[in-house]
C-alpha atoms as a PDB file:
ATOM      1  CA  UNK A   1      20.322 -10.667 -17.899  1.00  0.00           C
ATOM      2  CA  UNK A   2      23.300  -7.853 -18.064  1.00  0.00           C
ATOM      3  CA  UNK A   3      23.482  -7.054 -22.142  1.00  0.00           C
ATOM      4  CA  UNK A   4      21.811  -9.760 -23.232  1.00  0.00           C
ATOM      5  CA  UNK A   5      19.007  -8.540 -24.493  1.00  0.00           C
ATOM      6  CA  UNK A   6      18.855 -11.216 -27.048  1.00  0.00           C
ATOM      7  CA  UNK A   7      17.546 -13.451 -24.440  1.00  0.00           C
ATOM      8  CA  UNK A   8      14.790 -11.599 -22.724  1.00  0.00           C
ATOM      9  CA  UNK A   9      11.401 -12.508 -24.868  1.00  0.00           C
ATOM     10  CA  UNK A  10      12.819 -15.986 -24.557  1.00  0.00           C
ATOM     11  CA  UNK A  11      13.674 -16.130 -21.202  1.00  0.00           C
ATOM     12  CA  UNK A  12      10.795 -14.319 -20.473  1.00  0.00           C
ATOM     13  CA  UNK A  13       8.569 -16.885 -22.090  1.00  0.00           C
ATOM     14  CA  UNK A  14      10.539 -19.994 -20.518  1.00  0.00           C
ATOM     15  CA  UNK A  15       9.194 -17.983 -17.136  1.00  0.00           C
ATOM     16  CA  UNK A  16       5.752 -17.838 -18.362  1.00  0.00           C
ATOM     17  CA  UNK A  17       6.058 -21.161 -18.333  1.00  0.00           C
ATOM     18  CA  UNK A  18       7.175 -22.151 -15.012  1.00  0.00           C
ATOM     19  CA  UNK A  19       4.640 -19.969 -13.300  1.00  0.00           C
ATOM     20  CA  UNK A  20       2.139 -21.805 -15.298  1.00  0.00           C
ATOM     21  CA  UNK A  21       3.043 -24.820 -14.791  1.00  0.00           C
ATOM     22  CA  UNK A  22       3.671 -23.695 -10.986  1.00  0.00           C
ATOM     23  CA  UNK A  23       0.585 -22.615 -10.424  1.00  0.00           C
ATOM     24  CA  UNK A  24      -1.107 -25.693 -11.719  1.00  0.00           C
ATOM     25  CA  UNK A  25       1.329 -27.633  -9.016  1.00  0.00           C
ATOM     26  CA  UNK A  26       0.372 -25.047  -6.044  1.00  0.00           C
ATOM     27  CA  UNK A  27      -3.628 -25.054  -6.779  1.00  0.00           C
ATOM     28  CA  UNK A  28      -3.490 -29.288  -6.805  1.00  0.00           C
ATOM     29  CA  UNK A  29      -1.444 -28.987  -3.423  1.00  0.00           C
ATOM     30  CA  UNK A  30      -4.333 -26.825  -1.526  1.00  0.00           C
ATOM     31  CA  UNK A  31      -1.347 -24.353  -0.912  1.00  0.00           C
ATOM     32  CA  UNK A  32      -1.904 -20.651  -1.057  1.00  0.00           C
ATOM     33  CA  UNK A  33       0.486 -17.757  -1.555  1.00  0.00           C
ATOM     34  CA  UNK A  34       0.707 -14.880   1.161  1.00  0.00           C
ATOM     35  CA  UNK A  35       3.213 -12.748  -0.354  1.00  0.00           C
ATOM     36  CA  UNK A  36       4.931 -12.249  -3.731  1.00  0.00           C
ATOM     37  CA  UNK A  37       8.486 -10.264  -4.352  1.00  0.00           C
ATOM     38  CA  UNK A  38       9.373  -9.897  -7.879  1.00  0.00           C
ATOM     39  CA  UNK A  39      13.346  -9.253  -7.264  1.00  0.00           C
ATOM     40  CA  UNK A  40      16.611 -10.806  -6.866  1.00  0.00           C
ATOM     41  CA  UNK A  41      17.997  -8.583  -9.148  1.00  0.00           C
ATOM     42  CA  UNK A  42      16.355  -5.572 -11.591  1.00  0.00           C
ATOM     43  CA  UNK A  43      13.355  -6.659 -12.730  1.00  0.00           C
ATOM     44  CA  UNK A  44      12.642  -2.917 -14.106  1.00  0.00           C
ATOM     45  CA  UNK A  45      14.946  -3.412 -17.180  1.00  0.00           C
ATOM     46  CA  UNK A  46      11.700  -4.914 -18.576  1.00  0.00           C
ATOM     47  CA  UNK A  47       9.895  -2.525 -20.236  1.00  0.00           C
ATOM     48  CA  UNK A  48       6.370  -1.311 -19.276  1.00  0.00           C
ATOM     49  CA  UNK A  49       4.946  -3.846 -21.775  1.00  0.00           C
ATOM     50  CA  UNK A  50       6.687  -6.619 -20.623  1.00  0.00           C
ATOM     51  CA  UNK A  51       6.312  -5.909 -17.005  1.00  0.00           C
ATOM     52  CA  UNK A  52       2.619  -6.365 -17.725  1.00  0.00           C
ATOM     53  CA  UNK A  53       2.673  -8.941 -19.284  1.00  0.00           C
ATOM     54  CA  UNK A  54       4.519 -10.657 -16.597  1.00  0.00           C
ATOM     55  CA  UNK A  55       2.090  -9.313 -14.026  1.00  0.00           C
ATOM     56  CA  UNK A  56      -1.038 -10.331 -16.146  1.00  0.00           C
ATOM     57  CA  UNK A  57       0.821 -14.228 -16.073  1.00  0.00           C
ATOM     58  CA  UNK A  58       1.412 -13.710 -12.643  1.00  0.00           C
ATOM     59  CA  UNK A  59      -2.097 -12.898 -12.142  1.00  0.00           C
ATOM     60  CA  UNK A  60      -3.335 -16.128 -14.957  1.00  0.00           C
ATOM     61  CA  UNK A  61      -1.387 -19.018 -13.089  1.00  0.00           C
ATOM     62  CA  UNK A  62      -2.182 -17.790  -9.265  1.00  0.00           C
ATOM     63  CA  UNK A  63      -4.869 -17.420  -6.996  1.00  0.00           C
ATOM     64  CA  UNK A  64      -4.186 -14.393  -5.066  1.00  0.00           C
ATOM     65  CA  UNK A  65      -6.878 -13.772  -2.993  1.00  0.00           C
ATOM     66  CA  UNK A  66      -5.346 -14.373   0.283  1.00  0.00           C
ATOM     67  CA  UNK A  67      -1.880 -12.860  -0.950  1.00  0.00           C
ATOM     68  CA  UNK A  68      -1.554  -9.843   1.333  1.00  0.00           C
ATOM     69  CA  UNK A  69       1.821  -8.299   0.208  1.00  0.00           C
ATOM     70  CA  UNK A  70       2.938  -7.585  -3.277  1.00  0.00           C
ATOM     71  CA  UNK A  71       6.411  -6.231  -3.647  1.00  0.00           C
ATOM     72  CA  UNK A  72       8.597  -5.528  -6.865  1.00  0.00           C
ATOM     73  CA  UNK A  73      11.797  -4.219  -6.557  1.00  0.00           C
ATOM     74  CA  UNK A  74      12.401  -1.113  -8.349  1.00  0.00           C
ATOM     75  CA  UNK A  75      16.187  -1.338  -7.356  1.00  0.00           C
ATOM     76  CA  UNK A  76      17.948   0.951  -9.465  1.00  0.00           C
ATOM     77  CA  UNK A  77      15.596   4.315 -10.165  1.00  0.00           C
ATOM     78  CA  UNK A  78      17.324   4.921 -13.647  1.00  0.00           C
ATOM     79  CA  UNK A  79      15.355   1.412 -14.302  1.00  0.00           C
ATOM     80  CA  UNK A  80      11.993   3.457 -13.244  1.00  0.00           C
ATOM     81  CA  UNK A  81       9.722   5.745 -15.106  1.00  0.00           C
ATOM     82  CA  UNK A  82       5.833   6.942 -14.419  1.00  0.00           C
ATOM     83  CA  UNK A  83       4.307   4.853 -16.766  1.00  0.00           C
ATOM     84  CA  UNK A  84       6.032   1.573 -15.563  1.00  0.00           C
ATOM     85  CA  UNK A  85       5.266   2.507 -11.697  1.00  0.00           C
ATOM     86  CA  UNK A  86       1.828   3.352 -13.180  1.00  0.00           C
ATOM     87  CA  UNK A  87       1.472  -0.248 -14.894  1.00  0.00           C
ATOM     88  CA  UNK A  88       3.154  -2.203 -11.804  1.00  0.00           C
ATOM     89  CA  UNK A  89       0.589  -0.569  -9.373  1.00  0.00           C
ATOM     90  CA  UNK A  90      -2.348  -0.985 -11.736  1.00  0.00           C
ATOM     91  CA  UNK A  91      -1.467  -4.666 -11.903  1.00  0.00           C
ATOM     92  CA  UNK A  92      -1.637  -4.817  -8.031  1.00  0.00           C
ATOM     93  CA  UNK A  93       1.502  -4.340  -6.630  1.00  0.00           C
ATOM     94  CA  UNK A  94       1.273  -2.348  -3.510  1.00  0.00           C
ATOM     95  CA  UNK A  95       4.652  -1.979  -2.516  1.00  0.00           C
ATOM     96  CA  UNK A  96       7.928  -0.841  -4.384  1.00  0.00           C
ATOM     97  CA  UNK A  97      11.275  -0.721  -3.787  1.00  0.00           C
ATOM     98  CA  UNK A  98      13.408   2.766  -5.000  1.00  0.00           C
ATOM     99  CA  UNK A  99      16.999   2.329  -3.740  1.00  0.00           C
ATOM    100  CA  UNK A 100      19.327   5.387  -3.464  1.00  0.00           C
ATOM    101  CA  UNK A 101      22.268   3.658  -1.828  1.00  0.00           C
ATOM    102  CA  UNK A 102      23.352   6.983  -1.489  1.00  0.00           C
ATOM    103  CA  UNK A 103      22.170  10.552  -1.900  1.00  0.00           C
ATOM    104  CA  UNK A 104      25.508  12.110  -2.977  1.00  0.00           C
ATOM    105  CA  UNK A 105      25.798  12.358  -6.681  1.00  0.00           C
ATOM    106  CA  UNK A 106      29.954  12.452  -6.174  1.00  0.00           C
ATOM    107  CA  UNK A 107      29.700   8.916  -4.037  1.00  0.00           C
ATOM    108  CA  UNK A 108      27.108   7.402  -6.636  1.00  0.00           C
ATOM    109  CA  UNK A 109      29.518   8.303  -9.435  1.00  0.00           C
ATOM    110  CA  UNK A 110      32.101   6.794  -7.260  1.00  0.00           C
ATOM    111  CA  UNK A 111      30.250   3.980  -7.072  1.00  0.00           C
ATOM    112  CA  UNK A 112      29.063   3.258 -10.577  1.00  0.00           C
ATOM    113  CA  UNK A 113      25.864   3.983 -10.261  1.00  0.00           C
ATOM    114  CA  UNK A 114      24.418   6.201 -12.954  1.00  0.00           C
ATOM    115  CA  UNK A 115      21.117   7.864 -11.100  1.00  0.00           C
ATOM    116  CA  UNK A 116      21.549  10.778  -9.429  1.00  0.00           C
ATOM    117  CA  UNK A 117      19.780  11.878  -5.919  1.00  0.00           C
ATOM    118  CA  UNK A 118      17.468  13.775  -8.305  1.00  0.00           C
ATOM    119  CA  UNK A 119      16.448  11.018  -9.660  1.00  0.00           C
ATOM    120  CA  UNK A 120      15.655   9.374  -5.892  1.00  0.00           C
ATOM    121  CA  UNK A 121      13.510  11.995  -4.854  1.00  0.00           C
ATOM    122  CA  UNK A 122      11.471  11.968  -8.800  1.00  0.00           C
ATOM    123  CA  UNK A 123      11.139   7.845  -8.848  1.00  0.00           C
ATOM    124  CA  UNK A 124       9.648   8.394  -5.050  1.00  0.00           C
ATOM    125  CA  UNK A 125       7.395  11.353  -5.572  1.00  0.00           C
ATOM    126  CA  UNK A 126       6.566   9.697  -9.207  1.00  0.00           C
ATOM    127  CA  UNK A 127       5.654   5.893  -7.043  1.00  0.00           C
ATOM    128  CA  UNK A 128       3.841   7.662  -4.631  1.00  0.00           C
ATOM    129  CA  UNK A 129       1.576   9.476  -7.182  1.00  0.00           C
ATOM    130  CA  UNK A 130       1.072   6.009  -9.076  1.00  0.00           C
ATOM    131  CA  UNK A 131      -0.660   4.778  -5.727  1.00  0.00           C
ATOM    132  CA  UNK A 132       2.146   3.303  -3.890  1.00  0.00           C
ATOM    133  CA  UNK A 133       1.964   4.130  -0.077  1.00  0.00           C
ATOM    134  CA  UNK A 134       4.971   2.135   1.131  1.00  0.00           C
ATOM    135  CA  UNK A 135       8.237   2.021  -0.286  1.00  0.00           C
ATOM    136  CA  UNK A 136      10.976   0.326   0.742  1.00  0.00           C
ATOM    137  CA  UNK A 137      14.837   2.127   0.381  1.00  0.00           C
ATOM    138  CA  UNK A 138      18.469   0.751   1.070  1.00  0.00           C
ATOM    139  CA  UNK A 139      21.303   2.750   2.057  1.00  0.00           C
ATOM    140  CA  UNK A 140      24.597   1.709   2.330  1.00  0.00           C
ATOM    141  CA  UNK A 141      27.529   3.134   4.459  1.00  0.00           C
ATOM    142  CA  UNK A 142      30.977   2.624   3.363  1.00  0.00           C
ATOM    143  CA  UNK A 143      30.816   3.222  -0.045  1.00  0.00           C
ATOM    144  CA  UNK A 144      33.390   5.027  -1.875  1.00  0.00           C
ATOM    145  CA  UNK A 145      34.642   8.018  -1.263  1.00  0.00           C
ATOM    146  CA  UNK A 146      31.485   9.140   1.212  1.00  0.00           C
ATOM    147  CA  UNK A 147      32.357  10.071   4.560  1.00  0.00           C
ATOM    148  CA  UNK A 148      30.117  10.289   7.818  1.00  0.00           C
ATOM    149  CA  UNK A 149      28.688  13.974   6.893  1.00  0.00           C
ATOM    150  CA  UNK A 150      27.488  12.586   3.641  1.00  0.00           C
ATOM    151  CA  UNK A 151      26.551   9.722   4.926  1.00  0.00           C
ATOM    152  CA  UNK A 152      24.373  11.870   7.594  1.00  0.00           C
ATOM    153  CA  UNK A 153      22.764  13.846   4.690  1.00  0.00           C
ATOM    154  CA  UNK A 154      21.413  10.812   2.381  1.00  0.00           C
ATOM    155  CA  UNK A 155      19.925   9.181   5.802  1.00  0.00           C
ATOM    156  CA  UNK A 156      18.274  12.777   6.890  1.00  0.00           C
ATOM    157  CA  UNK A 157      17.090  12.904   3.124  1.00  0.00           C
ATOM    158  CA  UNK A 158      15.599   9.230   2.881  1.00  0.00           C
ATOM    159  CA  UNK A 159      13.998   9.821   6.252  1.00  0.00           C
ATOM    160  CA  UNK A 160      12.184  13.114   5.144  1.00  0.00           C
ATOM    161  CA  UNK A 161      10.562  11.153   2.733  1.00  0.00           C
ATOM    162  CA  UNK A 162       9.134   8.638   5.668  1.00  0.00           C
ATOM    163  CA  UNK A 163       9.261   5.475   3.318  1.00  0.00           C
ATOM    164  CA  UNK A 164       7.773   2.679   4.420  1.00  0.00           C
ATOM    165  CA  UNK A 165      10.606   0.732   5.186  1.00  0.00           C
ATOM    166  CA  UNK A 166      14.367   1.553   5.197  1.00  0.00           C
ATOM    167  CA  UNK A 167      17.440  -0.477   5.353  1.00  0.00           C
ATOM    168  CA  UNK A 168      20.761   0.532   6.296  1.00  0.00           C
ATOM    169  CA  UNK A 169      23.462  -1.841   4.753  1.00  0.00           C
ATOM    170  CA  UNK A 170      27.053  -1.757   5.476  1.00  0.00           C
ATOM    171  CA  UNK A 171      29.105  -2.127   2.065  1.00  0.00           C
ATOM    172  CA  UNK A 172      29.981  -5.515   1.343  1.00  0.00           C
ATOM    173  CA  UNK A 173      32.361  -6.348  -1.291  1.00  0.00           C
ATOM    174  CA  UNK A 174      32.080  -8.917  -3.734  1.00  0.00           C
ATOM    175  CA  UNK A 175      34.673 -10.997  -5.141  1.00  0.00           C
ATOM    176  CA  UNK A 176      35.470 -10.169  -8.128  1.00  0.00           C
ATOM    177  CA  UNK A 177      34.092  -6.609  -8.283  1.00  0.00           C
ATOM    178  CA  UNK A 178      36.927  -3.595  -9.082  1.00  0.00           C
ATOM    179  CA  UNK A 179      35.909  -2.639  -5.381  1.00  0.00           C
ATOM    180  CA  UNK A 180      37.038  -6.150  -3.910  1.00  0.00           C
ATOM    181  CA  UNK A 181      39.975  -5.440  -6.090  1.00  0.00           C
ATOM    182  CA  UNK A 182      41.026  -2.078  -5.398  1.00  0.00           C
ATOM    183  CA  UNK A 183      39.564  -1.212  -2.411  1.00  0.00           C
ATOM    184  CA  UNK A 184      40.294   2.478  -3.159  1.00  0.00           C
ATOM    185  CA  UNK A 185      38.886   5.282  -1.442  1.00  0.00           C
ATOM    186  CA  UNK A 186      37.106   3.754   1.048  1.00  0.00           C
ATOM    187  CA  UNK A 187      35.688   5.091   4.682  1.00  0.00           C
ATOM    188  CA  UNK A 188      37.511   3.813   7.599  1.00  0.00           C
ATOM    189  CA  UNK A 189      35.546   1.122   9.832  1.00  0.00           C
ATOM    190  CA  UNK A 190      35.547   3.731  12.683  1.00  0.00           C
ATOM    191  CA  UNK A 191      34.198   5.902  10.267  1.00  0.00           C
ATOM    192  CA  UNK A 192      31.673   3.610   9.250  1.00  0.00           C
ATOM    193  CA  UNK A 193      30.462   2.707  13.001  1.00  0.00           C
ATOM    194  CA  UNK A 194      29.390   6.371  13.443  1.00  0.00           C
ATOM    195  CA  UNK A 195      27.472   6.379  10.399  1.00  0.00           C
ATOM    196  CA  UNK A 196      25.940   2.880  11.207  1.00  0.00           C
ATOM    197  CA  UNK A 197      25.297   4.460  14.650  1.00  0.00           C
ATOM    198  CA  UNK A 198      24.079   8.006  13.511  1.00  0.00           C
ATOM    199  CA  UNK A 199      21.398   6.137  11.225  1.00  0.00           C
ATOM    200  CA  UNK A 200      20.174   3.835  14.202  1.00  0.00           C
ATOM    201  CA  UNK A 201      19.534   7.390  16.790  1.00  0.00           C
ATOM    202  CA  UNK A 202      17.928   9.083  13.949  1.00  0.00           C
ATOM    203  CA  UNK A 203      15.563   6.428  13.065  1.00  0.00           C
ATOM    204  CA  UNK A 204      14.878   5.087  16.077  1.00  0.00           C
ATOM    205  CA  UNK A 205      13.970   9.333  17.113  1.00  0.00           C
ATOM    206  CA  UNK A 206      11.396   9.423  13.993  1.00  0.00           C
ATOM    207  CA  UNK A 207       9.767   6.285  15.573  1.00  0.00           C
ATOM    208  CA  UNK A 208      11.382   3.557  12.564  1.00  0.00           C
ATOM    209  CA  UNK A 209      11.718   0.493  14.558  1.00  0.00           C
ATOM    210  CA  UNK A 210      14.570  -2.273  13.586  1.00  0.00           C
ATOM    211  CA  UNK A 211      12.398  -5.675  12.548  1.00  0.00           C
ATOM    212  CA  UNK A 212      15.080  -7.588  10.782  1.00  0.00           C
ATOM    213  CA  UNK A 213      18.743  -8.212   9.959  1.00  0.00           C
ATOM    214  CA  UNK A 214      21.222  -9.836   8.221  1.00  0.00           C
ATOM    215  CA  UNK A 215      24.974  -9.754   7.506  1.00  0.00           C
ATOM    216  CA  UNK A 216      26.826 -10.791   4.444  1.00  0.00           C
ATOM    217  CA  UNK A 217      30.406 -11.919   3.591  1.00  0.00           C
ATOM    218  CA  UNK A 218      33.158  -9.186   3.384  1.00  0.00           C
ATOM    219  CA  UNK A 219      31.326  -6.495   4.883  1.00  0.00           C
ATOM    220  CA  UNK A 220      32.661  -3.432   6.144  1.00  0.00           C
ATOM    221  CA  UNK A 221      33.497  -3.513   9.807  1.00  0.00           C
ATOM    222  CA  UNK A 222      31.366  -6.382  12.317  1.00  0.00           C
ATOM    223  CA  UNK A 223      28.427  -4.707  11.077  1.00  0.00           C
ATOM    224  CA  UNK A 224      24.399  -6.055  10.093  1.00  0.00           C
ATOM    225  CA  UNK A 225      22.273  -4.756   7.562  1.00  0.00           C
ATOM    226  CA  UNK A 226      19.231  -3.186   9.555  1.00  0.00           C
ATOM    227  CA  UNK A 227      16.081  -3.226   8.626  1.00  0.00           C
ATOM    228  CA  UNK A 228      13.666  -0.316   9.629  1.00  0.00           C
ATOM    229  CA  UNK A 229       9.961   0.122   9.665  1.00  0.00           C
ATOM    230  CA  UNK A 230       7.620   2.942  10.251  1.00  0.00           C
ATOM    231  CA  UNK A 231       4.447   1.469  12.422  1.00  0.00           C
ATOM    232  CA  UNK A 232       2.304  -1.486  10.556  1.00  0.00           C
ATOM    233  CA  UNK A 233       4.892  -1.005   7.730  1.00  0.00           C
ATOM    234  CA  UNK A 234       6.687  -3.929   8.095  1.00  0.00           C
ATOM    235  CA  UNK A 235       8.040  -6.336   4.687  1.00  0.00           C
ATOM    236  CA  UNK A 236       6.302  -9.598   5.491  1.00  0.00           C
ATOM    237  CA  UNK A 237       8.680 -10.989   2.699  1.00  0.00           C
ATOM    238  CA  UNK A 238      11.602  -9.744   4.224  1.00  0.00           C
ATOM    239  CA  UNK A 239      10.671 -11.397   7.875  1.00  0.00           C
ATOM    240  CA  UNK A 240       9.856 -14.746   6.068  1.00  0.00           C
ATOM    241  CA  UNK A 241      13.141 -15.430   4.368  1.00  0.00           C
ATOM    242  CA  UNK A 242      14.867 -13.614   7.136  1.00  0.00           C
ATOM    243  CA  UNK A 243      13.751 -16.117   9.633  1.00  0.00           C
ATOM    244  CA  UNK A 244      13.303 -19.181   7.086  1.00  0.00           C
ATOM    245  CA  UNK A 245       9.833 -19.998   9.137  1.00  0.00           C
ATOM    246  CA  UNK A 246       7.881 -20.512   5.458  1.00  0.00           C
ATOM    247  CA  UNK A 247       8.060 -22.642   2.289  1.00  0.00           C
ATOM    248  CA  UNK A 248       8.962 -20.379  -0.535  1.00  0.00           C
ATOM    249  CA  UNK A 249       8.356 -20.486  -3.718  1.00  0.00           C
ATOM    250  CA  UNK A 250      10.905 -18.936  -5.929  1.00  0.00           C
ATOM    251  CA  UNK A 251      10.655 -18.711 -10.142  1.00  0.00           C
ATOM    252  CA  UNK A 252      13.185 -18.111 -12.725  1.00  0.00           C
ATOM    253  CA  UNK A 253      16.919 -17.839 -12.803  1.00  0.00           C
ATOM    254  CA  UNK A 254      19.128 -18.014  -9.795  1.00  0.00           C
ATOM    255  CA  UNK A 255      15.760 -18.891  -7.965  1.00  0.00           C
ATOM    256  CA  UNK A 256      16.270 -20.826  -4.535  1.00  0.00           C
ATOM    257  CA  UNK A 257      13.133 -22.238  -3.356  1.00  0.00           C
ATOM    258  CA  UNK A 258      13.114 -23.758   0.175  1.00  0.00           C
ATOM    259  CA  UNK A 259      11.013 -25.951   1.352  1.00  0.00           C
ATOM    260  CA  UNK A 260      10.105 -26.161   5.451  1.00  0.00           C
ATOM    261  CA  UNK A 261       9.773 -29.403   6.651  1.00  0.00           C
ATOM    262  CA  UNK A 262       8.164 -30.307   9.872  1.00  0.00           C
ATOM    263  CA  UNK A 263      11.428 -30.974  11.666  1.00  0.00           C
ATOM    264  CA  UNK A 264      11.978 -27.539  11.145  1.00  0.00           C
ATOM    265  CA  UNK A 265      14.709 -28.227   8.565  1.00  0.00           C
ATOM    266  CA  UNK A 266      14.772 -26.779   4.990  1.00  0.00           C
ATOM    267  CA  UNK A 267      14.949 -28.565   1.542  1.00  0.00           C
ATOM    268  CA  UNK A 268      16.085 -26.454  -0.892  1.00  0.00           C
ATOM    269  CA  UNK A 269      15.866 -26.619  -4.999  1.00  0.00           C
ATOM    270  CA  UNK A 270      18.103 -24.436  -6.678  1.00  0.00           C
ATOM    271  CA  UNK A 271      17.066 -23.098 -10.318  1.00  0.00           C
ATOM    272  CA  UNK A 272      19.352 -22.540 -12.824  1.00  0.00           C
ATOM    273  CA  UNK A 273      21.596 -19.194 -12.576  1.00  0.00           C
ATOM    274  CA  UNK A 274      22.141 -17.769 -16.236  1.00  0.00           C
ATOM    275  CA  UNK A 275      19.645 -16.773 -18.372  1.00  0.00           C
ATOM    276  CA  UNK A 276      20.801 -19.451 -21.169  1.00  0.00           C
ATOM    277  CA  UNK A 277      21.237 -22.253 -18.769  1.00  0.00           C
ATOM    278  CA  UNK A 278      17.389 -21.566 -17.329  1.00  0.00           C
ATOM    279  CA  UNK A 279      16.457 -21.284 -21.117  1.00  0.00           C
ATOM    280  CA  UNK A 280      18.147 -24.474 -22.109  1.00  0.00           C
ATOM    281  CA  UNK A 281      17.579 -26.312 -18.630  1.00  0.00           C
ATOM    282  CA  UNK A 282      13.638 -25.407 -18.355  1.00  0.00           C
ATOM    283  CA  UNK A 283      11.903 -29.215 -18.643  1.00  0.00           C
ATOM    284  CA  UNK A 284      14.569 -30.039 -15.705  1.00  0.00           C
ATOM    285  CA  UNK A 285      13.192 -27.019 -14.199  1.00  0.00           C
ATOM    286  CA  UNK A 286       9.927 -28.091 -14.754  1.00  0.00           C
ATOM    287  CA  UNK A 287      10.665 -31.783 -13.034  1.00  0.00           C
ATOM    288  CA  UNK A 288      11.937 -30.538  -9.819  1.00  0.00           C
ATOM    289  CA  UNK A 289       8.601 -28.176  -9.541  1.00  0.00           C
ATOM    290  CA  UNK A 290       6.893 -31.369  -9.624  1.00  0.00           C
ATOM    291  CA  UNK A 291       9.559 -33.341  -7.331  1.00  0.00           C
ATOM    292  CA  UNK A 292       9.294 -30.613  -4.560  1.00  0.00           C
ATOM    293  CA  UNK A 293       5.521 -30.408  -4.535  1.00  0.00           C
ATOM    294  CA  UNK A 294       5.514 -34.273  -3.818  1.00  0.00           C
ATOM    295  CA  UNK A 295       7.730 -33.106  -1.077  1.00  0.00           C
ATOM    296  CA  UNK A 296       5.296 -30.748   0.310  1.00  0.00           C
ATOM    297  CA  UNK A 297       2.243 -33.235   0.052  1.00  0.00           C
ATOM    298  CA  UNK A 298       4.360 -35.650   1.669  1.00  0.00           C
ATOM    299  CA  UNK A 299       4.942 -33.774   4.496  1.00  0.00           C
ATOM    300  CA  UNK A 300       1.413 -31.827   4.622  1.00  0.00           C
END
């Protein structure tokens, strides 16, 4: 949505619609839903108000009562307060996502982000008193100006807090970005190794296990992105897409739903990216709902 606030009631009521009309689709197909992530960017930016009221159509259009994970990514903690982690858990959600990236204020400034570690350790202790009892957290190495020390301090820090679930990224740089640009002040990929292997001894020694991983374009170095669980913590979402076993479902802009077939191949219908072009595009939306639901009754 960036700065265009102009957009959000109505692209949040062109998503009222789709899960609606969704939901409709879904209960006519016999289908049911295991897990949820609300994600894919900051869904946070929406107030406390409008996150309920997102929740509550959430909650009108789906039957949920064999949905056994409910995730919504806090992302960015200066996106958090207690009264929105207060509404998202009261509205069911029983797992969040607070990412740090890093717990060195000089690297997050480095990096553009405007919380501060102070703010980590608040959202968390703030999430946890709403009723949350596992959070997920990402940490990156390779960012900006941090170095392995620091990089050993955020991961001792995160792991004091014995989330749920934490993920150690290696930076990846986008196109486009002032990072992919510049490229300034950046840790050296030997550098980066040791952190990537300091956080793998220390997590595997507090008894996190590694249950999934991924890499991305341009990272730093021949490195994954680890995930790491505590016992029975695991993200069911996260294994699902990870190993692209499930149909999912996927609602609003940028949305990619896939759709397993039983040759074990995957359709997939793409949603439109931009907030306007989801706005404008929504009836076309709409269609291919209907168009891959008579792909998943075709191939029941």
């Amino acid at each position: 949505m960036g700065k265009r606030t102009e957009l959000l009631e109505p692209y949040l009521q062109a998503l009222r619609k789709e899960l609606e009309v969704t939901g409709k689709l879904l209960e006519s197909s016999g289908k049911t839903i295991r897990t949820i992530y609300i994600g894919g960017g900051t869904p946070t930016t929406l107030s406390s108000s409008q996150m309920a009221s997102l929740l509550d159509a959430i909650y009108g259009s789906f039957d949920l009562r064999r949905c056994i994970e409910f995730t919504v990514e806090g992302g960015r903690p200066d996106t958090l307060d207690a009264e929105k982690l207060r509404t998202i858990r009261s509205h069911g959600a029983d797992r969040m996502s607070i990412n740090p990236q890093s717990m060195i204020d000089s690297v997050l400034r480095a990096s553009g982000r405007p919380h501060s570690a102070d703010d980590v350790l608040l959202r968390y202790r703030e999430a946890m008193d709403a009723g949350f009892d596992a959070i997920n957290m990402d940490l990156i190495a390779g960012l900006p100006t941090d170095n392995y020390d620091g990089f050993c301090r955020s991961l001792d820090t995160v792991a004091a807090l014995e989330a749920a679930n934490i993920t150690v990224h290696t930076l990846a740089l986008k196109k486009g970005a002032d990072l992919f640009e510049k490229r300034e002040n950046l840790p050296a990929g030997e550098e980066v190794a040791r952190m990537v292997e300091y956080a793998n001894r220390t997590l595997s020694s507090l008894n996190y296990k590694p249950y999934y991983l991924y890499r991305q374009k341009y990272m730093s170095g021949s490195f994954e992105n680890v995930g790491w669980s505590r016992e029975g913590k695991d993200c069911l979402y996260n294994i699902y897409m990870m190993e692209e076993l499930h149909t999912i479902l996927s609602l609003g802009g940028g949305g990619m739903n896939k759709v397993n077939l039983p040759d074990g191949t995957l359709q997939r219908f793409h949603n439109p990216k931009f907030p306007e072009q989801y706005i404008e595009q929504l009836d076309s939306v709409l269609t291919q709902k209907e168009k891959l639901f008579e792909l998943i009754m075709d191939n029941a």
